[in-house]
Structure formats: C-alpha cells, structure tokens
N, C-alpha and C. Protein backbone atom coordinates (compact mmCIF):
# COMPACT_ATOMS: atom_id res chain seq x y z
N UNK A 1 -34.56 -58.71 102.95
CA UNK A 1 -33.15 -58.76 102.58
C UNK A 1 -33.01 -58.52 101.08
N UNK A 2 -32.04 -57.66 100.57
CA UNK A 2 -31.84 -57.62 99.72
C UNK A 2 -30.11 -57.54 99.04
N UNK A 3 -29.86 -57.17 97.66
CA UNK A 3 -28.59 -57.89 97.21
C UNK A 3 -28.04 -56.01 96.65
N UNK A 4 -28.89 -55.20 96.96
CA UNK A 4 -28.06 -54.30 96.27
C UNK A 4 -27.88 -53.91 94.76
N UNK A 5 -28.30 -55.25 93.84
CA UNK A 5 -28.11 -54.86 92.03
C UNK A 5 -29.45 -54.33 91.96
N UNK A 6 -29.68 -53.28 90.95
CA UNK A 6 -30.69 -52.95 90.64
C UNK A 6 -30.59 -53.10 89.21
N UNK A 7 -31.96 -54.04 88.85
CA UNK A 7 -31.75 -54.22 87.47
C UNK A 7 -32.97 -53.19 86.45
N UNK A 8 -34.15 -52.63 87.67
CA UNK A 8 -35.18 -51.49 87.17
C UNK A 8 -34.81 -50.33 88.24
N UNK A 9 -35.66 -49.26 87.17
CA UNK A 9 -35.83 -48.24 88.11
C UNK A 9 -37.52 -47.87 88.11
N UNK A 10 -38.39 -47.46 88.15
CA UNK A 10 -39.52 -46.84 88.36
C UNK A 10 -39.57 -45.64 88.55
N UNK A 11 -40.96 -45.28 87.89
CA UNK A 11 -41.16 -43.86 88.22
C UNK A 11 -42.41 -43.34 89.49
N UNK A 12 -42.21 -42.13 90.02
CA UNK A 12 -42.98 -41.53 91.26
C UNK A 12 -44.43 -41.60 90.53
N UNK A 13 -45.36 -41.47 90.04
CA UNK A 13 -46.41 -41.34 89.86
C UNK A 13 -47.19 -40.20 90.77
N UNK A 14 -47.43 -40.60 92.10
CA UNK A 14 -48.24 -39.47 93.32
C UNK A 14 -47.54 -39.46 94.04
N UNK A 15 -47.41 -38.41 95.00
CA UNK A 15 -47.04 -38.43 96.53
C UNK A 15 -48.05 -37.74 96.94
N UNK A 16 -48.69 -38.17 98.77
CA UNK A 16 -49.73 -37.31 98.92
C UNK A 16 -50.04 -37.67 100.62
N UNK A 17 -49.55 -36.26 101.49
CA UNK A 17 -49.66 -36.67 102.95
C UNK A 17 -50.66 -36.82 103.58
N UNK A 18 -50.92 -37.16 104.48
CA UNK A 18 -51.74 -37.77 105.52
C UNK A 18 -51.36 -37.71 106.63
N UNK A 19 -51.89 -38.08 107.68
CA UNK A 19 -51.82 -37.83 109.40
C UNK A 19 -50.94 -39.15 109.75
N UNK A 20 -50.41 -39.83 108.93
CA UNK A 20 -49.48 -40.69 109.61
C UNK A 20 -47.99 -40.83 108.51
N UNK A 21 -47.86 -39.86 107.73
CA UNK A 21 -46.79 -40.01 107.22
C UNK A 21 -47.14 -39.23 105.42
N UNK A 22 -46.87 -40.13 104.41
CA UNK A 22 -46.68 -40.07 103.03
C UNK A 22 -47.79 -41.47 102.03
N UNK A 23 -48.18 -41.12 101.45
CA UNK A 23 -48.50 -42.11 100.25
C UNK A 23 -47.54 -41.93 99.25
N UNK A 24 -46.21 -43.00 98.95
CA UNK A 24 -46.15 -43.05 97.32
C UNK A 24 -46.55 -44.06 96.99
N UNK A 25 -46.84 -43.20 95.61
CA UNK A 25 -47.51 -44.54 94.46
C UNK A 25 -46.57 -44.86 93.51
N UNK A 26 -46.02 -45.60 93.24
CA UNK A 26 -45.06 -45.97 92.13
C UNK A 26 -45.53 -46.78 91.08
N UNK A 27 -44.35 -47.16 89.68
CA UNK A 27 -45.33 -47.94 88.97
C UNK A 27 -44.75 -49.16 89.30
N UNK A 28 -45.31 -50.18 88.99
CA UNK A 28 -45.44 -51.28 89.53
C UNK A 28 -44.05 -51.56 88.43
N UNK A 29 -43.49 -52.95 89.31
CA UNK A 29 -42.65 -53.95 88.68
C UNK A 29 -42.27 -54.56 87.59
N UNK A 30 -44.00 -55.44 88.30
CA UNK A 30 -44.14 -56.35 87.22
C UNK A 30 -45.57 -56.71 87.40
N UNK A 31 -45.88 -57.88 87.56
CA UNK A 31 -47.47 -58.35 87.42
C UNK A 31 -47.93 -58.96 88.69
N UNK A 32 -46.84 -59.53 89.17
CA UNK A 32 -46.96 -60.73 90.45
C UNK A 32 -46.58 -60.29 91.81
N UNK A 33 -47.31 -58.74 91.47
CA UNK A 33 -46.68 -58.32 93.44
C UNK A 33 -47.91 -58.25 94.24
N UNK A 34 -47.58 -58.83 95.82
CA UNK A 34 -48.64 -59.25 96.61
C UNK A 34 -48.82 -58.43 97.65
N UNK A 35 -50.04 -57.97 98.41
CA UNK A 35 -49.52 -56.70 99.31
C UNK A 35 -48.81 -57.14 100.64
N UNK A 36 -47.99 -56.53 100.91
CA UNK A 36 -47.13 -57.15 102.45
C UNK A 36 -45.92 -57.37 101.66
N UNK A 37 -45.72 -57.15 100.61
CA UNK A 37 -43.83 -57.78 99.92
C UNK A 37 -43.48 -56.19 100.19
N UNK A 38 -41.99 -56.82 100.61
CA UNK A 38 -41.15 -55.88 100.54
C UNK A 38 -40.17 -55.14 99.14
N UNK A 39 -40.09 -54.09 99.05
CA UNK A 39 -39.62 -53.84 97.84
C UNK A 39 -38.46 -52.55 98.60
N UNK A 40 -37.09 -52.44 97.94
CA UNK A 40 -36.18 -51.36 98.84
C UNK A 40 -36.76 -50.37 97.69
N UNK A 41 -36.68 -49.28 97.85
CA UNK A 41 -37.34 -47.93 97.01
C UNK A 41 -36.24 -46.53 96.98
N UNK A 42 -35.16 -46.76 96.58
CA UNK A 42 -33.40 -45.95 96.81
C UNK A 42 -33.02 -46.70 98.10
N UNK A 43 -32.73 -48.16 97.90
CA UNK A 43 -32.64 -48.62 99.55
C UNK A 43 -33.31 -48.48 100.57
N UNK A 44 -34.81 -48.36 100.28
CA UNK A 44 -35.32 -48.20 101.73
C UNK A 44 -36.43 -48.90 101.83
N UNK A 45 -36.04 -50.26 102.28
CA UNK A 45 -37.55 -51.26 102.19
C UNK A 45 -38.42 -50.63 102.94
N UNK A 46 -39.73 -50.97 101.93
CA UNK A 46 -40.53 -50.71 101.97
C UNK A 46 -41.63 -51.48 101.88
N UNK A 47 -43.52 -51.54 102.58
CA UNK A 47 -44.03 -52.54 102.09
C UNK A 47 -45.04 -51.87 101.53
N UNK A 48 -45.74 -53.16 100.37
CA UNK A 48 -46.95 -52.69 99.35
C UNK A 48 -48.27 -52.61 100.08
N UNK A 49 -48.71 -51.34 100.15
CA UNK A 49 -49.80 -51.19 101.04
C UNK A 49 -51.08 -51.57 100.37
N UNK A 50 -50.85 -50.94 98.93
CA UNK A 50 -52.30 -51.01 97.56
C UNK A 50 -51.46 -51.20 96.17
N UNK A 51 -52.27 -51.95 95.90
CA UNK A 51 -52.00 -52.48 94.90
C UNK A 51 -53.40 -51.81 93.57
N UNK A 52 -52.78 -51.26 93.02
CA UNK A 52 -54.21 -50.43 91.64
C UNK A 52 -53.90 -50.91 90.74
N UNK A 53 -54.44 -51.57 89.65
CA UNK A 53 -53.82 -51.52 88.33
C UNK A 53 -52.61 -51.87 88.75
N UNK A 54 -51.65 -51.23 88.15
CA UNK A 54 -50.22 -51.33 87.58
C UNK A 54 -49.49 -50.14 88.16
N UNK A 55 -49.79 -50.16 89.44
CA UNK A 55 -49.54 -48.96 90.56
C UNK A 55 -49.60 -49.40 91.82
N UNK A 56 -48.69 -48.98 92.72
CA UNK A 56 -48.03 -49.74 94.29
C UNK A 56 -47.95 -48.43 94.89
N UNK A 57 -49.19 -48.97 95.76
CA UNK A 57 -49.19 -47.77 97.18
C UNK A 57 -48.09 -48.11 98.10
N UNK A 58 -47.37 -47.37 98.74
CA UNK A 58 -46.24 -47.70 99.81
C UNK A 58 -46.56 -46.19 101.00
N UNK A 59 -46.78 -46.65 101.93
CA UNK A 59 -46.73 -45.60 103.55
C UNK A 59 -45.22 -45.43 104.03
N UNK A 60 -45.17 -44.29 103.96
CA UNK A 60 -43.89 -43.78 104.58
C UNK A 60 -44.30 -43.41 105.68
N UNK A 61 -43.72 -43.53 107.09
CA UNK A 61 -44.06 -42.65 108.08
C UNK A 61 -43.07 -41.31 108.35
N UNK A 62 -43.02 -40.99 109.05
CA UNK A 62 -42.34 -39.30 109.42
C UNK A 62 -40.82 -39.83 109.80
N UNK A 63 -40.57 -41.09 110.36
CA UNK A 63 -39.54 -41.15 110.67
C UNK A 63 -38.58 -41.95 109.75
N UNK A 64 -38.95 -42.03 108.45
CA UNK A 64 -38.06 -42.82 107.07
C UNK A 64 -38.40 -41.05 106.56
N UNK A 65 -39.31 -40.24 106.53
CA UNK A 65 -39.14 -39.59 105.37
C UNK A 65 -38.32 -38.52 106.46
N UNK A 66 -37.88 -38.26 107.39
CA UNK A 66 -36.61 -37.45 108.16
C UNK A 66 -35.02 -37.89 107.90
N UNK A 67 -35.13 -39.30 107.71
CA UNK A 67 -33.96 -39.82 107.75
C UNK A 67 -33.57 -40.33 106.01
N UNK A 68 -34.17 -40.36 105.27
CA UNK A 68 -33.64 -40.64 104.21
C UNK A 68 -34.47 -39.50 102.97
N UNK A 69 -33.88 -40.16 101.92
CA UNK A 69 -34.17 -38.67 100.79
C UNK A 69 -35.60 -38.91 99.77
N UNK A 70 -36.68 -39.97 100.80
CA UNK A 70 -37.82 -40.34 100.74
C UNK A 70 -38.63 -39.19 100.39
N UNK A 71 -38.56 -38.27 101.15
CA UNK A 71 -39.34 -37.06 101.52
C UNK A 71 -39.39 -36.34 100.67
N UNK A 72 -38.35 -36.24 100.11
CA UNK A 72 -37.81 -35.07 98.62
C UNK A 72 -38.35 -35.48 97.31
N UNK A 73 -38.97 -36.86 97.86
CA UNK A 73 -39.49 -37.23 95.88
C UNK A 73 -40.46 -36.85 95.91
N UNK A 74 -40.82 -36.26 94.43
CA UNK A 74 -42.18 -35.62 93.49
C UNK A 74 -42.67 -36.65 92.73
N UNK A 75 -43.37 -36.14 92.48
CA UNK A 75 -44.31 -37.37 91.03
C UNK A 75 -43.75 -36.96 89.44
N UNK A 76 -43.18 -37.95 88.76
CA UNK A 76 -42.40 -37.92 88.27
C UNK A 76 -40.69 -38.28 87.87
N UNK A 77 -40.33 -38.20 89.24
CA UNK A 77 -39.24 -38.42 89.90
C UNK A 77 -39.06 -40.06 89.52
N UNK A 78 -37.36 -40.57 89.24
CA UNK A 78 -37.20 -41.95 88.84
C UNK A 78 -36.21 -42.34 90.25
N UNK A 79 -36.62 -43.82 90.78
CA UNK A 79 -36.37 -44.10 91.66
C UNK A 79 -35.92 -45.41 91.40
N UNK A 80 -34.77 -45.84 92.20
CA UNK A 80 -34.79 -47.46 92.25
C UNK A 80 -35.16 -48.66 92.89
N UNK A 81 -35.35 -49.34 92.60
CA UNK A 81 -36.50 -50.45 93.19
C UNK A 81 -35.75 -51.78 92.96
N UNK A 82 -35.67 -52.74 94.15
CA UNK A 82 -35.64 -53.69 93.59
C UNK A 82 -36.10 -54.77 95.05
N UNK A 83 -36.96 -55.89 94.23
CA UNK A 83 -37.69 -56.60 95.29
C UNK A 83 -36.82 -57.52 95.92
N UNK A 84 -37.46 -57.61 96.91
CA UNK A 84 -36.73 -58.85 98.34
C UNK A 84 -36.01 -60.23 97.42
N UNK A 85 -34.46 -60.51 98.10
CA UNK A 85 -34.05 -61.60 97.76
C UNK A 85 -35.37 -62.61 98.69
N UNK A 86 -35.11 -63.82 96.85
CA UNK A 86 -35.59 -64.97 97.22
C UNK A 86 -35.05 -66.05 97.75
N UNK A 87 -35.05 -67.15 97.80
CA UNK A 87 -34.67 -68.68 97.91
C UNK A 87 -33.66 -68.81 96.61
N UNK A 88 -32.82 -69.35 96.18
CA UNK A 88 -32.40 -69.53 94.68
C UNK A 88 -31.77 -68.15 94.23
N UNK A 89 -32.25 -66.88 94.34
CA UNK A 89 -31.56 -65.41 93.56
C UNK A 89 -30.05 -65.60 93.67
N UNK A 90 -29.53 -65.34 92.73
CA UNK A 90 -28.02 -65.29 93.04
C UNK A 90 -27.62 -63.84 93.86
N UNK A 91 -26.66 -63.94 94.68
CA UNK A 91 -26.33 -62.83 95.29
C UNK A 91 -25.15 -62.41 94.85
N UNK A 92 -25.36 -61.49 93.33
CA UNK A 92 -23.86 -60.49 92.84
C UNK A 92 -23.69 -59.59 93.80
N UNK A 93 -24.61 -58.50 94.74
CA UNK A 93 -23.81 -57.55 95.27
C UNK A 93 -23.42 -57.91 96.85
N UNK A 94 -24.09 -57.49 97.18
CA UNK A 94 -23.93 -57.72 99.14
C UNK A 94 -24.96 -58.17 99.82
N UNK A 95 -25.27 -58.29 100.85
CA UNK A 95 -26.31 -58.32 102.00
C UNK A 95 -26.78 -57.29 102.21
N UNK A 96 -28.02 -56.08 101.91
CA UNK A 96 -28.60 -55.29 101.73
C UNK A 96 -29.71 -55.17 102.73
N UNK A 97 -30.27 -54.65 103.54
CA UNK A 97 -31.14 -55.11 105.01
C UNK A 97 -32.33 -54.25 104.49
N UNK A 98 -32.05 -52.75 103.80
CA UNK A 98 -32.68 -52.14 103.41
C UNK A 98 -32.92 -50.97 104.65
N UNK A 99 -32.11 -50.88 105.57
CA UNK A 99 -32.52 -49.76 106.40
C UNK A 99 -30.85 -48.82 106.53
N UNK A 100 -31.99 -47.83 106.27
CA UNK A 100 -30.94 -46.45 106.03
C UNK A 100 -30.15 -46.27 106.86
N UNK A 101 -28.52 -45.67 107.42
CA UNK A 101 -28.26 -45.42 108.00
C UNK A 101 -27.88 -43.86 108.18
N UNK A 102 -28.51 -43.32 107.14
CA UNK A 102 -28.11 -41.45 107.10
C UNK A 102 -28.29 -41.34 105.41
N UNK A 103 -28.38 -40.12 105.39
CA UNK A 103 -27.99 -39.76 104.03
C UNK A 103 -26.83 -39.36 104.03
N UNK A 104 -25.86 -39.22 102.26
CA UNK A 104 -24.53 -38.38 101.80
C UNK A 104 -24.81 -37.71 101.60
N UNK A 105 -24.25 -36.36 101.27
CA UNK A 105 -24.30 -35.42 100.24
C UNK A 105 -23.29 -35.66 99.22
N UNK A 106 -24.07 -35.37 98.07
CA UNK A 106 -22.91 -35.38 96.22
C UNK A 106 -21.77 -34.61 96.79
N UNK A 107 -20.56 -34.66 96.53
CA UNK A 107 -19.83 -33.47 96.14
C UNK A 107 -19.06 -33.02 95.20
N UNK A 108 -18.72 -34.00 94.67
CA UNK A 108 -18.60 -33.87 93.18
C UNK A 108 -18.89 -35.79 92.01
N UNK A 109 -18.69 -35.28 91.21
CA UNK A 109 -19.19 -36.31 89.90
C UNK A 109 -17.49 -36.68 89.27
N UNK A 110 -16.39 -36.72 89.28
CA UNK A 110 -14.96 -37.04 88.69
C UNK A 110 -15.15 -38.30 87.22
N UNK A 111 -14.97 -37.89 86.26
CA UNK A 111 -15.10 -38.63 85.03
C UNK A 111 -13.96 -38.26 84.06
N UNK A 112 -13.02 -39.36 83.76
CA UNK A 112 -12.15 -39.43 82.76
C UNK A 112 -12.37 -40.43 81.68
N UNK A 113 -11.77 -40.91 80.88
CA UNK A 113 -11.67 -41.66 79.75
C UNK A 113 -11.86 -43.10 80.31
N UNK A 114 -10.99 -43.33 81.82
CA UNK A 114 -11.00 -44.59 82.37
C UNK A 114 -12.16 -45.20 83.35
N UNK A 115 -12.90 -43.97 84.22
CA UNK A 115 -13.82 -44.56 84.83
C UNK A 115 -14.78 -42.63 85.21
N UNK A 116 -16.04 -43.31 86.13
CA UNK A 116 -16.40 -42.51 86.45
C UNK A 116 -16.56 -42.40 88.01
N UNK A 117 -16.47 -41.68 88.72
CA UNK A 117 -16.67 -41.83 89.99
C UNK A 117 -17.23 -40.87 91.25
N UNK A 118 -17.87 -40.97 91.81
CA UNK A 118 -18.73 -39.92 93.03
C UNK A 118 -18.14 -39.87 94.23
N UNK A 119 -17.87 -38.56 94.89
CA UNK A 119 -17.34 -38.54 96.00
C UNK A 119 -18.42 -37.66 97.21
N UNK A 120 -18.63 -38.44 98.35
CA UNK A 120 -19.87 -38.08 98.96
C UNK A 120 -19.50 -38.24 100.18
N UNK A 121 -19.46 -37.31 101.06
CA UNK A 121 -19.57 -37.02 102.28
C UNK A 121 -20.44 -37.53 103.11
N UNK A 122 -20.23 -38.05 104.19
CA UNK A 122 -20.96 -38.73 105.70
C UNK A 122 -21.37 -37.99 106.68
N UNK A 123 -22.44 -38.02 107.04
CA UNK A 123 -22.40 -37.44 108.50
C UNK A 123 -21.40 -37.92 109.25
N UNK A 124 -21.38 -37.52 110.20
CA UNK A 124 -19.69 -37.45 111.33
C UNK A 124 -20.40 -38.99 112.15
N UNK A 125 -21.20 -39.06 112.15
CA UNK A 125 -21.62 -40.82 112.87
C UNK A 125 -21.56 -41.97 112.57
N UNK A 126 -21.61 -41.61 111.34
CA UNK A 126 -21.33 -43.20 110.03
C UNK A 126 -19.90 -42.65 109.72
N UNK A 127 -18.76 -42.11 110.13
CA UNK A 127 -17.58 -42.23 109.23
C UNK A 127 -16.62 -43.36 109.47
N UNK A 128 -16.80 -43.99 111.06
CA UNK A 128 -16.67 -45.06 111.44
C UNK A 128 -16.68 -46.59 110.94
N UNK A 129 -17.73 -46.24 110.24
CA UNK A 129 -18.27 -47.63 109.36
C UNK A 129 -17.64 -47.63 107.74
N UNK A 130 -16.62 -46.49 107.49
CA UNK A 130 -16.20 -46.41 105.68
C UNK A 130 -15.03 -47.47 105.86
N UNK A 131 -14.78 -48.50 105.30
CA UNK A 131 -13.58 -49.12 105.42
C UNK A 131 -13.12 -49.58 103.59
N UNK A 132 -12.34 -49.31 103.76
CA UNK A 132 -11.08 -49.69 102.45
C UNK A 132 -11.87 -51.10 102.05
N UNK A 133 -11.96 -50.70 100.80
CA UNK A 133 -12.52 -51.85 99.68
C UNK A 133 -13.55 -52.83 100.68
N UNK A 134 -14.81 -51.82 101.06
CA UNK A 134 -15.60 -52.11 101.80
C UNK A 134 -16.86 -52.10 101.22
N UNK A 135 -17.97 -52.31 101.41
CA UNK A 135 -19.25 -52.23 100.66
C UNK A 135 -19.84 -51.27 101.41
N UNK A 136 -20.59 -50.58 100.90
CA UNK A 136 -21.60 -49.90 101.34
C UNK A 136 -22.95 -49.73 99.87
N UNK A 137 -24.32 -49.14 100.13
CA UNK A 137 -25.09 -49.03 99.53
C UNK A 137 -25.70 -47.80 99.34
N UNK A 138 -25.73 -47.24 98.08
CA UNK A 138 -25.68 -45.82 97.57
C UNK A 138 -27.35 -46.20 96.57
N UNK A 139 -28.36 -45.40 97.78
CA UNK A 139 -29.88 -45.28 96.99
C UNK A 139 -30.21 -46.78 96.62
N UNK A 140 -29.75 -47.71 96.84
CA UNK A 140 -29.72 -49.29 97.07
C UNK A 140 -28.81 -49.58 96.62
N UNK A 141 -27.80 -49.21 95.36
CA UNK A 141 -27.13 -49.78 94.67
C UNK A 141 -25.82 -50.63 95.65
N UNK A 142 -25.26 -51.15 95.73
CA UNK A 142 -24.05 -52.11 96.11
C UNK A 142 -22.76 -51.84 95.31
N UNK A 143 -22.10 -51.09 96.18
CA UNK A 143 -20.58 -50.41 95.99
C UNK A 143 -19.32 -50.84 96.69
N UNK A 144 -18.84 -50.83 95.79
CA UNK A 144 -17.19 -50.71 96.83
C UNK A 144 -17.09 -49.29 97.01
N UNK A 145 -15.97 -49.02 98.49
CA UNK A 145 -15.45 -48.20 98.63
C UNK A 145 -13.79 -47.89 97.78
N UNK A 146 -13.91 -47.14 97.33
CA UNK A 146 -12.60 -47.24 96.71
C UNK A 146 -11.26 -46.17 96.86
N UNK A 147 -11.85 -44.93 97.95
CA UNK A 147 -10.96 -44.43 98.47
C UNK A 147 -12.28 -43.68 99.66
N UNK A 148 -11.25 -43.71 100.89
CA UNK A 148 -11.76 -42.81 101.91
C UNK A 148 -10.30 -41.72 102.06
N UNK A 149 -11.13 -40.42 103.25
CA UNK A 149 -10.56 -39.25 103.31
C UNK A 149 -11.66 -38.66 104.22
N UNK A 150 -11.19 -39.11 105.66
CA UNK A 150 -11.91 -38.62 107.02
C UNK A 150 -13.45 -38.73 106.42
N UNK A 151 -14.08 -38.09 106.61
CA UNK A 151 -15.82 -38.20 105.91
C UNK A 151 -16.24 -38.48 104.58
N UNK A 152 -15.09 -37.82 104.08
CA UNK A 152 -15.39 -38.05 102.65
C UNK A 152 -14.84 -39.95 101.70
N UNK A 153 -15.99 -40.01 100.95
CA UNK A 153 -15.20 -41.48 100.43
C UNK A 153 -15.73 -41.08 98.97
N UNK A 154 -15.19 -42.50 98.08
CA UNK A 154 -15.05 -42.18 96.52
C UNK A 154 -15.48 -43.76 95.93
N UNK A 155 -16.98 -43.72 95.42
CA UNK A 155 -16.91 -44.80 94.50
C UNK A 155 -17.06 -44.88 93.15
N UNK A 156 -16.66 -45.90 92.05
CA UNK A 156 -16.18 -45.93 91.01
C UNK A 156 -17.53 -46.92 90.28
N UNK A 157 -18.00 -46.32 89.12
CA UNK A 157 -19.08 -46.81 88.61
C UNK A 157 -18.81 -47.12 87.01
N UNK A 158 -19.21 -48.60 87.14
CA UNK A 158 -18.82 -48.91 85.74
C UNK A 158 -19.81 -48.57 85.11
N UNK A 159 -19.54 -49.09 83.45
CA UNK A 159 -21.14 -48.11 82.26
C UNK A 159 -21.63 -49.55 82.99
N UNK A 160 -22.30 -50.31 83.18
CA UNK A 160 -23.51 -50.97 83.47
C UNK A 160 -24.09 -50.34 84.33
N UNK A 161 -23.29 -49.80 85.75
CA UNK A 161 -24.13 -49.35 86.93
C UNK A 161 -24.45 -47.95 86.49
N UNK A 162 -24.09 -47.19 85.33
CA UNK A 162 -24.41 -45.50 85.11
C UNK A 162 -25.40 -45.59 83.92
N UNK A 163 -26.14 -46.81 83.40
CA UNK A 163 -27.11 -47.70 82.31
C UNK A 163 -27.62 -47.59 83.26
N UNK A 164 -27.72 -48.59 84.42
CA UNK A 164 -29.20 -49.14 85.10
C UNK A 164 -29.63 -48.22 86.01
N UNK A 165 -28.48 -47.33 86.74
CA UNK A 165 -29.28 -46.97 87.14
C UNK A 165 -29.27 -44.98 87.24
N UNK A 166 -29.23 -44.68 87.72
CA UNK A 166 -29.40 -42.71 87.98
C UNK A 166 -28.54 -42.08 88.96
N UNK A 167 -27.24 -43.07 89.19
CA UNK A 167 -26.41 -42.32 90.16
C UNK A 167 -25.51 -41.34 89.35
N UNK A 168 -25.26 -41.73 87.93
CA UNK A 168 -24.51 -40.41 87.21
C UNK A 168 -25.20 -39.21 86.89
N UNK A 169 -26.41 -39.05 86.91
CA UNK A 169 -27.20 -37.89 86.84
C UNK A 169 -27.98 -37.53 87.42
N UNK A 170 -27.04 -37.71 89.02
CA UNK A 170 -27.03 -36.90 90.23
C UNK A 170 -26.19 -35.44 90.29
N UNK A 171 -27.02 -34.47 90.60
CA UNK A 171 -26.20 -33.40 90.52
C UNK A 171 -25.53 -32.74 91.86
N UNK A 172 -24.36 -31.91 92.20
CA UNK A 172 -23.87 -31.78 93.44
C UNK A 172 -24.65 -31.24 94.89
N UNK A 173 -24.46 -31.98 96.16
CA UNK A 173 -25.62 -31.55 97.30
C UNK A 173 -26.79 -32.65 97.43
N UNK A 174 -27.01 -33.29 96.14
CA UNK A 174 -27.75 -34.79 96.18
C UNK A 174 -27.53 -35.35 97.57
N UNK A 175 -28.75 -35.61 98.36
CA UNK A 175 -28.43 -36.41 99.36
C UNK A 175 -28.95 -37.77 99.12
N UNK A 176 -27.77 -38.84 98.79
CA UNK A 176 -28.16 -39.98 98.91
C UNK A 176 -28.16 -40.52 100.15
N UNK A 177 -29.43 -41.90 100.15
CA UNK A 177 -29.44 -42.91 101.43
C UNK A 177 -28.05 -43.74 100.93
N UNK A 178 -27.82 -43.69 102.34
CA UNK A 178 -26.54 -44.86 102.77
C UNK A 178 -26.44 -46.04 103.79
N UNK A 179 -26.89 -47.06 103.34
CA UNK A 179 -26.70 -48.48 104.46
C UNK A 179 -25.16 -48.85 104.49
N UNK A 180 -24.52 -48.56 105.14
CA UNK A 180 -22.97 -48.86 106.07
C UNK A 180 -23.20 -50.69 105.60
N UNK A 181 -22.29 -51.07 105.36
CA UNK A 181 -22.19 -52.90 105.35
C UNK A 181 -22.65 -53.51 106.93
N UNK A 182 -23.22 -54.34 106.97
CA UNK A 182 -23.70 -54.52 108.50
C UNK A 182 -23.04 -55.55 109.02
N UNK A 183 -21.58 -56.06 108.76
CA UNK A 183 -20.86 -56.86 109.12
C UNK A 183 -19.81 -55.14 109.97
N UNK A 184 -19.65 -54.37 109.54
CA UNK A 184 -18.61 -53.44 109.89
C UNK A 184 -20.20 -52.86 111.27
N UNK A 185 -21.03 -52.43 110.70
CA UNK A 185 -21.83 -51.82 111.79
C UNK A 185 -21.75 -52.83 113.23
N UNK A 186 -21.40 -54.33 113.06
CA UNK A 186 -21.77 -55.27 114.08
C UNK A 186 -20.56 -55.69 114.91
N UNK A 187 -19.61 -55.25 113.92
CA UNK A 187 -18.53 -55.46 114.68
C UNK A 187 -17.75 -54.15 115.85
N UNK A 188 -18.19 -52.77 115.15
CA UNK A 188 -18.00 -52.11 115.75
C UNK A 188 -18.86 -51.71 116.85
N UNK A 189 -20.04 -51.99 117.28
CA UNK A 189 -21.24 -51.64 117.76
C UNK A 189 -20.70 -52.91 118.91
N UNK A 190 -20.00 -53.90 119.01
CA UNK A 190 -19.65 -54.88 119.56
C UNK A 190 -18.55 -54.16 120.22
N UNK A 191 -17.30 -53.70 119.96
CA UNK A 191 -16.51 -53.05 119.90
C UNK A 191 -16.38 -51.82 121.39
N UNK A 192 -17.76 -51.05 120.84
CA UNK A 192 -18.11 -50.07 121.99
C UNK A 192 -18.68 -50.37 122.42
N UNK A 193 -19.74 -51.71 122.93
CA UNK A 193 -19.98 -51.85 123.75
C UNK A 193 -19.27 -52.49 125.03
N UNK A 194 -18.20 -53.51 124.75
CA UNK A 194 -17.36 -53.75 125.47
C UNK A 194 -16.35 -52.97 125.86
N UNK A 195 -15.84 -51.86 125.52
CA UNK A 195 -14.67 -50.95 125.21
C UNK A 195 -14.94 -49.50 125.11
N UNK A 196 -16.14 -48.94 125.90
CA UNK A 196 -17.01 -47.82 125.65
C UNK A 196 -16.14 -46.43 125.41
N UNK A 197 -14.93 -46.79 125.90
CA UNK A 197 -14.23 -45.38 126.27
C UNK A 197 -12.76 -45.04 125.39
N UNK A 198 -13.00 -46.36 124.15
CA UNK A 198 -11.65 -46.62 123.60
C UNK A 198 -12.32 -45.41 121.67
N UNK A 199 -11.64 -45.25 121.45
CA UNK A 199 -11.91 -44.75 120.19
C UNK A 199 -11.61 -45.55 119.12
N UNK A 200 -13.17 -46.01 118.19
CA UNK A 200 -12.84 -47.06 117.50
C UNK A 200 -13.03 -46.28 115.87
N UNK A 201 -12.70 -45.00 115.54
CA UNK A 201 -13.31 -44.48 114.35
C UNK A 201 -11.80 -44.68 113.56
C-alpha cells in the first residue's frame, strides 16, 4: 500500500532481459532496504529481488512490462519511487495499491501564470472510473481530477509536485501508468455485477 506523494525520484541504472521478463536495477533509496519490500517504481509496486551495493534489482515479468510504461525505460532514465506505507506514515495523498490500471497518453502540457496542468487521455475501459474532484494516480503521483471531457481529463500541478517530481517534463504521447481510485473501481465493479445490462459509464 502506498500514499501516492513522492518525495524521491531515482535513476534507471541497467535494464536487461531474460526468459522470464526484465531486470531493472535502480539506485537505491536509502540504506535500510530488505529484499521482499515493496517499492511502487511510476506506480507500479514492485519487489527487491537484489540488493548490490547501493543498487536494487527488481523482475518485471511480460505482463507489467505490456501493461504499463515499465518496458520503455532505458538506463539512465529518472523514475519515481516511493516505498510501502508504514504503521505511523502520515497519509497526505490517497490509498495507492500500486497496480496499474492502463496507461494515458500526454496530450498536451497547458501552463499560465496561475497554474500548470496535463491533459491525458484514457483508454475507453477506465473512462468509467474519471469522476469530478476524484483521485487518481499519474506514474504514482496522487492527483485530483480537475476537469473531465468523455476520455479525456485535466490535472493541475502545483510547483512542489513539478520540483519533486518529472510530470512537467513529460513531452506529448507520454504514456503514463494510471491507478483509477479503488473506492470508484469497487463501487462500480459492484454496480455491474448486480446490474450487468444497465450502463454505468
């Protein structure tokens, strides 16, 4: 479980395939990571397979690097990371599960004097789940929704979240991972199952 703030980012170090998926190696955290912790990696928990030095092996298999924008990172590449809520962590953003539900695509970057903001398109399966001043999670980060428009929605990033982390220098076609809020996924998934034939989008 996680909260969505990202307070680091990390960099790719290796990527390197194998017969059951991906090796990335990232740089490590901090000092005190154990192998089996979960860490989300652009929202996509993940666990520490090797631990080197001051370097974190993580296994991707074929079916995280199809579905999220896992697959597309190089070595080099800056990513966001942030480890499993604890006991005690305060929870500023949301309930964060860490599993993808699709990628967006960028479509544009909108920046005036007053704010800055990204507008990113859904696959047609998750448009269901965008709701008005709703949360969702963009590469882990923890967002409001702040305008929808059929597939398309619009969130608004203050200078702390365009500091910590790399969603402003995303360029257009970027496919970010997107976790839907899982209070809206549970209610609607409830919804059609009782009501299979009613249209709940």
């Amino acid at each position: 479980m996680f909260t969505g703030i990202i307070h680091k980012t990390t960099t790719v170090l290796a990527v390197t395939d194998h017969t059951g998926g991906r090796r990335l190696v990232l740089a490590a955290l901090g000092a005190d990571h154990v192998l089996g912790e979960s860490i989300a990696i652009n929202g996509c928990c993940l666990t520490v397979a090797e631990i080197v030095g001051a370097a974190l092996g993580f296994d991707v298999i074929p079916e995280t690097l199809d579905k999220t924008n896992l697959g597309k990172l190089r070595a080099g590449d800056v990513v966001h990371a942030e480890r499993s809520l604890r006991v005690g962590d305060p929870i500023d953003g949301h309930f964060v599960q860490g599993h993808i539900d699709g990628t967006g695509k960028l479509i544009c970057q909108i920046a005036d004097n007053r704010e800055t903001r990204l507008r990113i398109e859904v696959p047609p399966q998750l448009a269901k789940y965008l709701v008005p001043k709703g949360s969702i999670a963009i590469d882990g980060v923890s967002l409001t929704l702040a305008a929808i428009e059929g597939r398309e929605f619009e969130v608004a990033l203050i200078p702390t979240t365009l500091t910590l982390t790399t969603l402003g220098k995303k360029q257009p076609n970027y496919q970010f991972n997107l976790e839907c809020d899982a209070m809206s996924k549970t209610v609607i998934s409830y919804l059609e199952r009782i009501h299979p034939t009613a249209d709940h989008s």
